[in-house]
Protein backbone atom coordinates (compact mmCIF):
# COMPACT_ATOMS: atom_id res chain seq x y z
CA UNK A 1 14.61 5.72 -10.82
CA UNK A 2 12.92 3.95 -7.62
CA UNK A 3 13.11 5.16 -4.87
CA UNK A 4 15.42 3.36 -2.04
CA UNK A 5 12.89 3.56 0.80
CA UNK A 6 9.37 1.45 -0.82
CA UNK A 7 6.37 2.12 0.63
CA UNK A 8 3.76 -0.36 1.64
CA UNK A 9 0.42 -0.46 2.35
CA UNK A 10 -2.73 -1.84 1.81
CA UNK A 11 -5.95 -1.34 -0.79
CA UNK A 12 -8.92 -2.20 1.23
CA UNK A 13 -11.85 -2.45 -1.43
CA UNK A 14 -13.38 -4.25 1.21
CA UNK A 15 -14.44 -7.63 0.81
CA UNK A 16 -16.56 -8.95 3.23
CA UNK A 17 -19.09 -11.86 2.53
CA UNK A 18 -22.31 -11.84 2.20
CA UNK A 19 -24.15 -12.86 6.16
CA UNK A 20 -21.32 -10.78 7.97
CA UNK A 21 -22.61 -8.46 10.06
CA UNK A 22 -21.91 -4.96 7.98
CA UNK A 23 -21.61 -2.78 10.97
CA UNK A 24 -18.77 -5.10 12.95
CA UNK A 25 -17.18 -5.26 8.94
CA UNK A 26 -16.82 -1.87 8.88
CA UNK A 27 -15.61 -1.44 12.32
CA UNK A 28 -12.66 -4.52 11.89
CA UNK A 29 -11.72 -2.60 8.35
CA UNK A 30 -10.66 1.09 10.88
CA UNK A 31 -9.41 -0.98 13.65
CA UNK A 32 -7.16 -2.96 10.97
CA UNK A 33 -5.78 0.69 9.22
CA UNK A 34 -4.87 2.03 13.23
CA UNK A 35 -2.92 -1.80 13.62
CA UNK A 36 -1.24 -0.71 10.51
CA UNK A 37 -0.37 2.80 11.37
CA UNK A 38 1.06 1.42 14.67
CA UNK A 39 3.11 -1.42 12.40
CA UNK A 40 4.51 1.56 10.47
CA UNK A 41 2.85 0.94 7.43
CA UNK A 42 2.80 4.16 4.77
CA UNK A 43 -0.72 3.92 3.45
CA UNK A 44 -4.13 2.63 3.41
CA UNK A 45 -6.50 2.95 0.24
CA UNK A 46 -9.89 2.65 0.74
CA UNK A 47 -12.84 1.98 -2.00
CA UNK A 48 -16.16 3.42 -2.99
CA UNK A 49 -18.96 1.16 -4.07
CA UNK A 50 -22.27 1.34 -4.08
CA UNK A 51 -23.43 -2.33 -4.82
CA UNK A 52 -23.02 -6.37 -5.04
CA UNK A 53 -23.22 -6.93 -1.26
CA UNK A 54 -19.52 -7.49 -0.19
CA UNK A 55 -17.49 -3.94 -0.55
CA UNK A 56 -19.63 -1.96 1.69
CA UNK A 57 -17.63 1.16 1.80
CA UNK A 58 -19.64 3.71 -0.03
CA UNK A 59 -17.77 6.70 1.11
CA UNK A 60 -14.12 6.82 1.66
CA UNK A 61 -14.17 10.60 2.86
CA UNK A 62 -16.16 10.29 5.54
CA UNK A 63 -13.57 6.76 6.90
CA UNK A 64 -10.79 8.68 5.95
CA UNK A 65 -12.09 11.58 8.20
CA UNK A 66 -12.91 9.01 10.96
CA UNK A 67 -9.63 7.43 10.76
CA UNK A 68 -7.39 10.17 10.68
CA UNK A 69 -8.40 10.93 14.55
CA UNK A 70 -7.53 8.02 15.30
CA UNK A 71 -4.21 7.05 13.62
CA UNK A 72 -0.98 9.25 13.99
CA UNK A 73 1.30 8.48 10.56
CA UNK A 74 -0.35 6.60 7.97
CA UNK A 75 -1.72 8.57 4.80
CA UNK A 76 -5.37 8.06 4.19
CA UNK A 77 -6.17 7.59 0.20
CA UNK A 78 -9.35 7.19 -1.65
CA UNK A 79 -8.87 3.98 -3.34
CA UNK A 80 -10.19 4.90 -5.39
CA UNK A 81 -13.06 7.71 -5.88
CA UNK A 82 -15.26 7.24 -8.95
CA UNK A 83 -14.84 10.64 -10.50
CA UNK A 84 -18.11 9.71 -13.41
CA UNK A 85 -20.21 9.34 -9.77
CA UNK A 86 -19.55 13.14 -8.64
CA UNK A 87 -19.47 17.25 -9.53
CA UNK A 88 -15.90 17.64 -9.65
CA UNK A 89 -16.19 20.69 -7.54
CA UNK A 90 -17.76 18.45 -4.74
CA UNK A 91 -14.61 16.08 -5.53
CA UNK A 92 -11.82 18.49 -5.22
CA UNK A 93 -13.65 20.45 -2.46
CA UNK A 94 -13.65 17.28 -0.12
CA UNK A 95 -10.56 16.37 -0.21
CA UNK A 96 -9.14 20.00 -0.06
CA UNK A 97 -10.94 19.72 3.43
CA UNK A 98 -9.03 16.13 4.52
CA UNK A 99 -6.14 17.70 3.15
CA UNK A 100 -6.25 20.22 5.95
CA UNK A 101 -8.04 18.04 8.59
CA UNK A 102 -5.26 15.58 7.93
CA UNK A 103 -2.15 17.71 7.62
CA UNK A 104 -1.32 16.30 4.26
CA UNK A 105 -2.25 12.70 4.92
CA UNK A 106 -4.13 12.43 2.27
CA UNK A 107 -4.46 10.87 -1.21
CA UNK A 108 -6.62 11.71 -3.84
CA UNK A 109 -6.89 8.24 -6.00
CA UNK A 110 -9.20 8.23 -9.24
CA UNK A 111 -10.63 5.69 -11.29
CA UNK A 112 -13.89 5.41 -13.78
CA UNK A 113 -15.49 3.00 -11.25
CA UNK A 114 -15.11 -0.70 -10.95
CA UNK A 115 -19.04 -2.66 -10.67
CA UNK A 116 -20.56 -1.91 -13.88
CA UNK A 117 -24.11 -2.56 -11.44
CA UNK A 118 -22.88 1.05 -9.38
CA UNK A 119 -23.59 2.69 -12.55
CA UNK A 120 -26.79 1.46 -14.31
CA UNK A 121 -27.99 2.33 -11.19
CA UNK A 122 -27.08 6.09 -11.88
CA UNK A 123 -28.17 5.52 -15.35
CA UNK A 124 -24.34 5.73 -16.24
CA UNK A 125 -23.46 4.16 -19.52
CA UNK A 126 -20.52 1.83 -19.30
CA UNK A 127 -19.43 3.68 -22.86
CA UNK A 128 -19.23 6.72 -20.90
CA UNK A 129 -16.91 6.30 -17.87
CA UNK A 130 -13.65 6.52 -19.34
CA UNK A 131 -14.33 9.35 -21.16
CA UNK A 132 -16.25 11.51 -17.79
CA UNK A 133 -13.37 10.65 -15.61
CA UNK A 134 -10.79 12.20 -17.30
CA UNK A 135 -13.04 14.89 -18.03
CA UNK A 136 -13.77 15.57 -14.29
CA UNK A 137 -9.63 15.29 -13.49
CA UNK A 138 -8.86 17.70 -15.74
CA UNK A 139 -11.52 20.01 -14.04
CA UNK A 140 -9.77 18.70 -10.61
CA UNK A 141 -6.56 20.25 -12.03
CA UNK A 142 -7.58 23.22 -12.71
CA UNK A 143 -9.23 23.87 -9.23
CA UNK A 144 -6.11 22.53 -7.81
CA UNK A 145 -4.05 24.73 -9.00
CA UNK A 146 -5.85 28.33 -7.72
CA UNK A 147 -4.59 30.01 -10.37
CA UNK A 148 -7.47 31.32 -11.95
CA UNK A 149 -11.22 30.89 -12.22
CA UNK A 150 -12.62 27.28 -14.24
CA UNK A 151 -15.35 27.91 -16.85
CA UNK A 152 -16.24 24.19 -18.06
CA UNK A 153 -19.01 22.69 -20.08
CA UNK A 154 -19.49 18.72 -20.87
CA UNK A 155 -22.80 16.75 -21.43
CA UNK A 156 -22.70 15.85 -17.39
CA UNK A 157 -21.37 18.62 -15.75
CA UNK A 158 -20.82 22.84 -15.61
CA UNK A 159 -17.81 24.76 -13.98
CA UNK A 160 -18.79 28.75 -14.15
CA UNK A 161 -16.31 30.34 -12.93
CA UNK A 162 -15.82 27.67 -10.46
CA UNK A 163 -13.15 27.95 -8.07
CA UNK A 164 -12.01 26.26 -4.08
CA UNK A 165 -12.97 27.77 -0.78
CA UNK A 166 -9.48 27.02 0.47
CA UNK A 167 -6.03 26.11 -1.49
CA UNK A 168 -4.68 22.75 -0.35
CA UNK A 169 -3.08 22.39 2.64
CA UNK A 170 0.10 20.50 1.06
CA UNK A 171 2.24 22.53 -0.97
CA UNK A 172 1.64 22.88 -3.79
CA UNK A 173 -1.15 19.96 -3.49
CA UNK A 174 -1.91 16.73 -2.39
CA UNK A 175 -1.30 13.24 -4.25
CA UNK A 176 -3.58 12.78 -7.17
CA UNK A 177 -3.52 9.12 -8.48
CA UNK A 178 -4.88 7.36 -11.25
CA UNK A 179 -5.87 3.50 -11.24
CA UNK A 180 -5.63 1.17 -13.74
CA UNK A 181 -6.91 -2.03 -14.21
CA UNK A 182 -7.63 -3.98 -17.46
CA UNK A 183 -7.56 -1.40 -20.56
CA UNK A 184 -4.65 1.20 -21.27
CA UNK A 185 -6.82 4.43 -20.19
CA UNK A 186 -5.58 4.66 -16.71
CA UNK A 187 -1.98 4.89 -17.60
CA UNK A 188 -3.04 7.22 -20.37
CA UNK A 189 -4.97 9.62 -17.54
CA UNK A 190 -2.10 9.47 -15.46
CA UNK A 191 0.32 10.39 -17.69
CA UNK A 192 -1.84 13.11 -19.86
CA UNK A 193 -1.79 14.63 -15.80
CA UNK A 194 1.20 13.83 -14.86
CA UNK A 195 0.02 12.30 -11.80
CA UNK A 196 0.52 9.12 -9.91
CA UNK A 197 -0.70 5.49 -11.35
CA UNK A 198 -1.94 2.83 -9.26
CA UNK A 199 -1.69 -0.43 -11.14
CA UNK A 200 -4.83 -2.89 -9.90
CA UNK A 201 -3.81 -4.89 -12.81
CA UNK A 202 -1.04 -6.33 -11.07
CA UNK A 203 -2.40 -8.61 -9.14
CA UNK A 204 -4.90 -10.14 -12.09
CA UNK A 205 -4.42 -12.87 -14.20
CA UNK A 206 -0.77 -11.85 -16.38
CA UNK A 207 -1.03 -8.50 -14.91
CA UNK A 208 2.37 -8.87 -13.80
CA UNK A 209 3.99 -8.81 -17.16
CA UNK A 210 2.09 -6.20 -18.55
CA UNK A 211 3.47 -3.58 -15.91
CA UNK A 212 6.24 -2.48 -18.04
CA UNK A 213 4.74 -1.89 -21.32
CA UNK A 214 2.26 -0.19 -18.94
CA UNK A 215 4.71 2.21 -17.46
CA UNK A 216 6.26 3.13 -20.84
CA UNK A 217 2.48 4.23 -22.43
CA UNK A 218 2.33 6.45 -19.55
CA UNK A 219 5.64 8.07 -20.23
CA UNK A 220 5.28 7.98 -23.46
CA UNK A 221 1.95 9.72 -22.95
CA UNK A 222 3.35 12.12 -20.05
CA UNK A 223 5.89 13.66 -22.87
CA UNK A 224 3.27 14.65 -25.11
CA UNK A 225 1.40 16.75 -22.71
CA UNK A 226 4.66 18.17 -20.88
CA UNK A 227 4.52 16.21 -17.99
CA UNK A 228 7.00 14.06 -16.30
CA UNK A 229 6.09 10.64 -14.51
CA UNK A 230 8.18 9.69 -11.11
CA UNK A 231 8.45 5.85 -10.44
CA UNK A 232 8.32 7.00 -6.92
CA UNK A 233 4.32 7.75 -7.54
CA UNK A 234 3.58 4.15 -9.11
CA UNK A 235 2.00 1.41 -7.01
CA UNK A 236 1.19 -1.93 -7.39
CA UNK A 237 -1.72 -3.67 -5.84
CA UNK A 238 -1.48 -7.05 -5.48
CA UNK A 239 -2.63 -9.90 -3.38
CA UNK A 240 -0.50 -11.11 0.20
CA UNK A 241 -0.90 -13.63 3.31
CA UNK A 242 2.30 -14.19 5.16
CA UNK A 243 2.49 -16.85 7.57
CA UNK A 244 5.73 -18.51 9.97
CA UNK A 245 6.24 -21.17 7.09
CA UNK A 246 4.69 -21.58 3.69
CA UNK A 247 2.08 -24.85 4.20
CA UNK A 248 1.01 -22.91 7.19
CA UNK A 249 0.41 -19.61 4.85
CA UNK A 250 -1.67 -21.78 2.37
CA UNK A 251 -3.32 -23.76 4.96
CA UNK A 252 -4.67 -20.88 6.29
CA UNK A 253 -5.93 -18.76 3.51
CA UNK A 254 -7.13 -22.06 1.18
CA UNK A 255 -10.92 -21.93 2.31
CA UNK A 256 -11.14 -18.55 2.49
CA UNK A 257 -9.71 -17.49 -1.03
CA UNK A 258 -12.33 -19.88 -2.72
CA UNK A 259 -15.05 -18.79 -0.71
CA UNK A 260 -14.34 -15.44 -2.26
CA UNK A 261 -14.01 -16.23 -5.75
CA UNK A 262 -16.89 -18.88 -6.24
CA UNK A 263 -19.57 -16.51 -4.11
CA UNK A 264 -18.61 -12.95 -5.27
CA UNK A 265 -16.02 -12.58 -8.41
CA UNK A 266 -18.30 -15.92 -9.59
CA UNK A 267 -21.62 -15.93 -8.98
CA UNK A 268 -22.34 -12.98 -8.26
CA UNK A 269 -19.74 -10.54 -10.26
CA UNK A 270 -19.91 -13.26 -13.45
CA UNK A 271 -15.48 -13.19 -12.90
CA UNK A 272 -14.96 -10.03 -14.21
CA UNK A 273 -12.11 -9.43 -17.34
CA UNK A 274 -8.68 -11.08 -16.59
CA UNK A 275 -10.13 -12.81 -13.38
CA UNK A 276 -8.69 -16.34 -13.24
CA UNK A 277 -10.59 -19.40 -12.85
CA UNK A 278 -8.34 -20.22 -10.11
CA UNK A 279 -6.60 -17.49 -8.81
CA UNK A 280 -4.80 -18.56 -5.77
CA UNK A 281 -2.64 -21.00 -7.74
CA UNK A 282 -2.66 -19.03 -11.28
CA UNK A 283 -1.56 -16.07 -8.92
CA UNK A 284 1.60 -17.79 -7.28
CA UNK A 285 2.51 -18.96 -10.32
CA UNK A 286 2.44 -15.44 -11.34
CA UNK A 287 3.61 -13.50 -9.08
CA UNK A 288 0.90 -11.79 -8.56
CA UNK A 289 -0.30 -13.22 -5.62
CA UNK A 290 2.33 -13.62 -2.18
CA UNK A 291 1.29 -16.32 -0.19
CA UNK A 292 4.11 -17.90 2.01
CA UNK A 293 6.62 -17.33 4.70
CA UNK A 294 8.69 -13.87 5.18
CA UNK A 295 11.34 -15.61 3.04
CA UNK A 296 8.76 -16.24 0.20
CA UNK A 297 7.14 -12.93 0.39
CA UNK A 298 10.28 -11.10 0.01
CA UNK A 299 11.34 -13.19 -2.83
CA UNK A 300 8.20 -12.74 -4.51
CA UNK A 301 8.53 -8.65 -4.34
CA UNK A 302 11.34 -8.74 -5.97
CA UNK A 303 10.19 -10.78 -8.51
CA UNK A 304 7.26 -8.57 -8.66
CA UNK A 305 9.23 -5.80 -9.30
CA UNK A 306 11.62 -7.28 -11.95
CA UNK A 307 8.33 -7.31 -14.21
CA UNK A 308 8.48 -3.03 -13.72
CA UNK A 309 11.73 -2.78 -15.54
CA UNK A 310 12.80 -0.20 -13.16
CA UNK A 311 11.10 -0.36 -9.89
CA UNK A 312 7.88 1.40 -8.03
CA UNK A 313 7.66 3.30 -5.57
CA UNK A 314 5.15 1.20 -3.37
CA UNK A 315 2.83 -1.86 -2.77
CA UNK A 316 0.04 -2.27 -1.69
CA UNK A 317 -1.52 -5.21 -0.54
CA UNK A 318 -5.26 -6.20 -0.91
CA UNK A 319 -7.03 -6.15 1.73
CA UNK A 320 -8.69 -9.50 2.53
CA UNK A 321 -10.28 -11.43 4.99
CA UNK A 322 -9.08 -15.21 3.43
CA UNK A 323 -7.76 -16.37 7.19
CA UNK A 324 -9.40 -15.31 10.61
CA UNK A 325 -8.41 -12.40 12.21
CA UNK A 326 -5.78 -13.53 14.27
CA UNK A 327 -3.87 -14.58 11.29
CA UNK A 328 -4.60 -11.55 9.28
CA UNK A 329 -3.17 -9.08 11.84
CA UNK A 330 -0.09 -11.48 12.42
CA UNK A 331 0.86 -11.83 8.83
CA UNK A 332 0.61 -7.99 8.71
CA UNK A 333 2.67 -8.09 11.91
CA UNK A 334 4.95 -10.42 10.28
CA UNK A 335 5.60 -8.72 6.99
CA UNK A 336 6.45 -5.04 8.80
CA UNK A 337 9.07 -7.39 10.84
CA UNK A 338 10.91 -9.13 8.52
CA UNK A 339 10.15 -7.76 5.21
CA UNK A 340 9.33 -4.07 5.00
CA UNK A 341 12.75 -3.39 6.32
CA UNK A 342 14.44 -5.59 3.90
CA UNK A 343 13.27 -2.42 0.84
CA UNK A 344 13.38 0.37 3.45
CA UNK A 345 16.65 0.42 3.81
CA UNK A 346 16.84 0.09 7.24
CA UNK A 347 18.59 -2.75 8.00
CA UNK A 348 21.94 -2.32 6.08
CA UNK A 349 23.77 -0.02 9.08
CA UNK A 350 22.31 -2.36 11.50
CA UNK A 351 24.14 -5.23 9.75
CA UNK A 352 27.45 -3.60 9.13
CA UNK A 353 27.46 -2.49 12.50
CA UNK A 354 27.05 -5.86 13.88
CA UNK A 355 29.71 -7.43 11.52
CA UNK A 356 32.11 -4.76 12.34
CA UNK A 357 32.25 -5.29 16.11
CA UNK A 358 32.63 -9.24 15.04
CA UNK A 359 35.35 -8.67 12.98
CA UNK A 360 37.54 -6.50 15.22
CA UNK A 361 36.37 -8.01 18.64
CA UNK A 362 39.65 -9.06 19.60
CA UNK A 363 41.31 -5.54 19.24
CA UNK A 364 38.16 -4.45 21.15
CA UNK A 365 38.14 -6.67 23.72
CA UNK A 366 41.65 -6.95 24.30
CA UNK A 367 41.71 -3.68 26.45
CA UNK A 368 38.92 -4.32 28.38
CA UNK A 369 40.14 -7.34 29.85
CA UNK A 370 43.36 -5.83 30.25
CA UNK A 371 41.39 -2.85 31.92
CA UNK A 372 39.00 -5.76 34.29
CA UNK A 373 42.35 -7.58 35.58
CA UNK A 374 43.85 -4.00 36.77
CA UNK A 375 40.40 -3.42 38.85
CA UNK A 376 41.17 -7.22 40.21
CA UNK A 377 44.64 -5.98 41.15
CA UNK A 378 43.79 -2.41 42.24
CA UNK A 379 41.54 -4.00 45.32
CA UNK A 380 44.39 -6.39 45.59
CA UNK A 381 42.22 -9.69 44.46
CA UNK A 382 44.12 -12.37 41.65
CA UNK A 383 42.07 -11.50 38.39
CA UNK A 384 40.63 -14.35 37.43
CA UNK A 385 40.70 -15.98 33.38
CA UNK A 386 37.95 -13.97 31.35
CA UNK A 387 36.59 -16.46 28.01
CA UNK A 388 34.72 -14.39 25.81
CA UNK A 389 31.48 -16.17 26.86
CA UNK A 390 31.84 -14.47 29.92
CA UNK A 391 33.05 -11.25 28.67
CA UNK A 392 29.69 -11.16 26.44
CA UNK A 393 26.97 -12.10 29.07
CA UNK A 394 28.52 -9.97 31.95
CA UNK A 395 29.13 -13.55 34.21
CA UNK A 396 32.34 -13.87 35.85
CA UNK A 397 33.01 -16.81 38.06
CA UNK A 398 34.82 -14.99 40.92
CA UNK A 399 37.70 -16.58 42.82
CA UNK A 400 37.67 -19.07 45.23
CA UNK A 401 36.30 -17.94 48.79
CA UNK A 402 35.35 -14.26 47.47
């Protein structure tokens, strides 16, 4: 089952074009997570690559280690770490360490790794990357747990007798996520783990209805290993601009979207597997992209979710830079306003609250005004009529000559 408070948050790979100045990129991605935190979002996922030109992020420790200094709620997530890249002692060391310089605001997110260019630079064959990442998490387990030394031999790395400095701060660990994108071996990982599964898939071309089938292979997979997977620990990742009205959404994120997709996911990324020729409109269609007003958006999650059979447990949104600043902040500002709250949770007692008082105003009221024309007669003054109006901004036209 779902849970009834969603979390949201946002996946910043990032994706900043090509003549940007890198330094001022990277310094708009932290001061966008500590807008966030102050919006009350839940998370922030931040990517590792190493090449192509536009995600320049190549380590998310060392922003996650900045960030959480400056920021006072949000969790911090790797989003994700390519585990075929790194010793999984190094792996599981690091973010033992965030887990304790963050007081358990951290995330541990896993994937193969996403530009096929990262790894022929590392002399990493494609064949390969599946395979090495799940052998590295299952080495991450077993550290993880500190229950007894890991002895561990592959064709890329050795555990001998390999065990942590320090046991996780969280109890009895931090999150450890899996992502998934285009084949079936993420929700495989995740469920051979029994860990969390972040679906990038979602917000491809048909991702959407592929989520179920998706959740059920890692259940399916999760029961033959002993595990158990919690919808609470799934998140979708999918592509959002909200604006005060839908043209106005569109208008401003138009230019921008193609921008991205001729110059990087085009010509220089060759569109990738399940990329759409034209993704803004194939992904409204869809449901996989939510571009519109608060109304839209929140119509669109729960379409979005009706494709889980079920529910999630979050969504993340990915991180873009389609409008100008301005409007990127305020449809972040937006969407915490009007739409977070609406799968939160928090607006039912607000509501019934409000409708209460309505519906029993005039046995409420009736005593006060009985209660305002004795204070008129106690300092021997004629009470004047009370309307509601008046009752309800506090005016009262006083008698004549007073």
């Amino acid at each position: 089952m779902a849970p009834r408070r969603m979390r949201f948050g946002i996946f910043l790979a990032p994706f900043h074009r090509v003549g940007d100045n890198p330094t001022l990129a990277m310094d708009r991605d932290g001061a966008l997570i500590q807008w966030l935190d102050s919006l009350g979002y839940d998370e922030a996922w931040i990517g590792e690559h190493h090449s192509a030109g536009w995600e320049l992020i190549a380590s998310p420790e060392i922003m996650i280690a900045s960030l959480a200094e400056k920021t006072k709620h949000i969790t911090l997530a790797s989003g994700v770490t390519s585990l075929p890249y790194h010793h999984p002692l190094l792996v599981a060391q690091r973010f033992v360490q965030l887990d304790h310089m963050t007081k358990g605001r951290v995330i541990l997110g896993c994937g193969p790794g996403a530009l096929v260019s990262d790894a022929y630079m590392m002399g990493i064959d494609p064949a390969h990357q599946r395979r090495r990442m799940d052998e590295s998490l299952t080495a991450i387990m077993k550290l993880l747990a500190c229950e007894e030394p890991v002895t561990m031999q592959t064709d890329w790395f050795t555990l001998r007798e390999a065990r942590l400095h320090m046991a996780p701060w969280s109890e009895p660990r931090f999150p450890v996520t899996v992502a998934s994108s285009t084949t079936p071996s993420g929700a495989l990982a995740a469920g051979k783990h029994g860990v969390g599964l972040l679906s990038l898939g979602a917000g491809l071309h048909g991702g959407p209805k592929m989520l179920a089938e998706q959740w059920r292979m890692a259940e399916a997979e999760a029961a033959k290993h002993g595990k158990t997977m919690d919808r609470k620990n799934w998140r979708l990742v999918v592509n959002m601009h909200c604006a005060e009205d839908d043209e106005r959404a569109l208008r401003e994120v138009r230019h921008g979207e193609a921008l991205e997709t001729l110059t990087y996911f085009s010509e220089t990324l060759g569109r990738p597997p399940m990329r759409s020729e034209d993704p803004l409109r194939d992904g409204l269609a869809q449901g996989s992209t939510l571009v519109g007003s608060p109304e839209t958006i929140a119509k669109g999650i729960e379409r979005l979710l009706s494709f889980t059979d079920g529910g999630t447990g979050g969504i993340l949104f990915r991180a873009h830079e389609w409008a100008d600043r301005e409007a990127t902040w305020r449809s972040f500002e937006l969407f915490a306003r009007w739409v977070m709250p609406r799968f939160q949770g928090s607006l039912a007692m607000p509501q019934q609250s409000r409708d209460w008082v309505s519906a029993n105003r005039e046995t409420i009221l009736a005593p006060n005004i009985a209660a305002l024309k004795q204070a008129f007669k106690d300092a021997g003054q004629e009470a004047p009529e009370f309307s509601r109006l008046q009752l309800h901004t506090g005016k009262v036209d006083m008698p004549a000559g007073e």
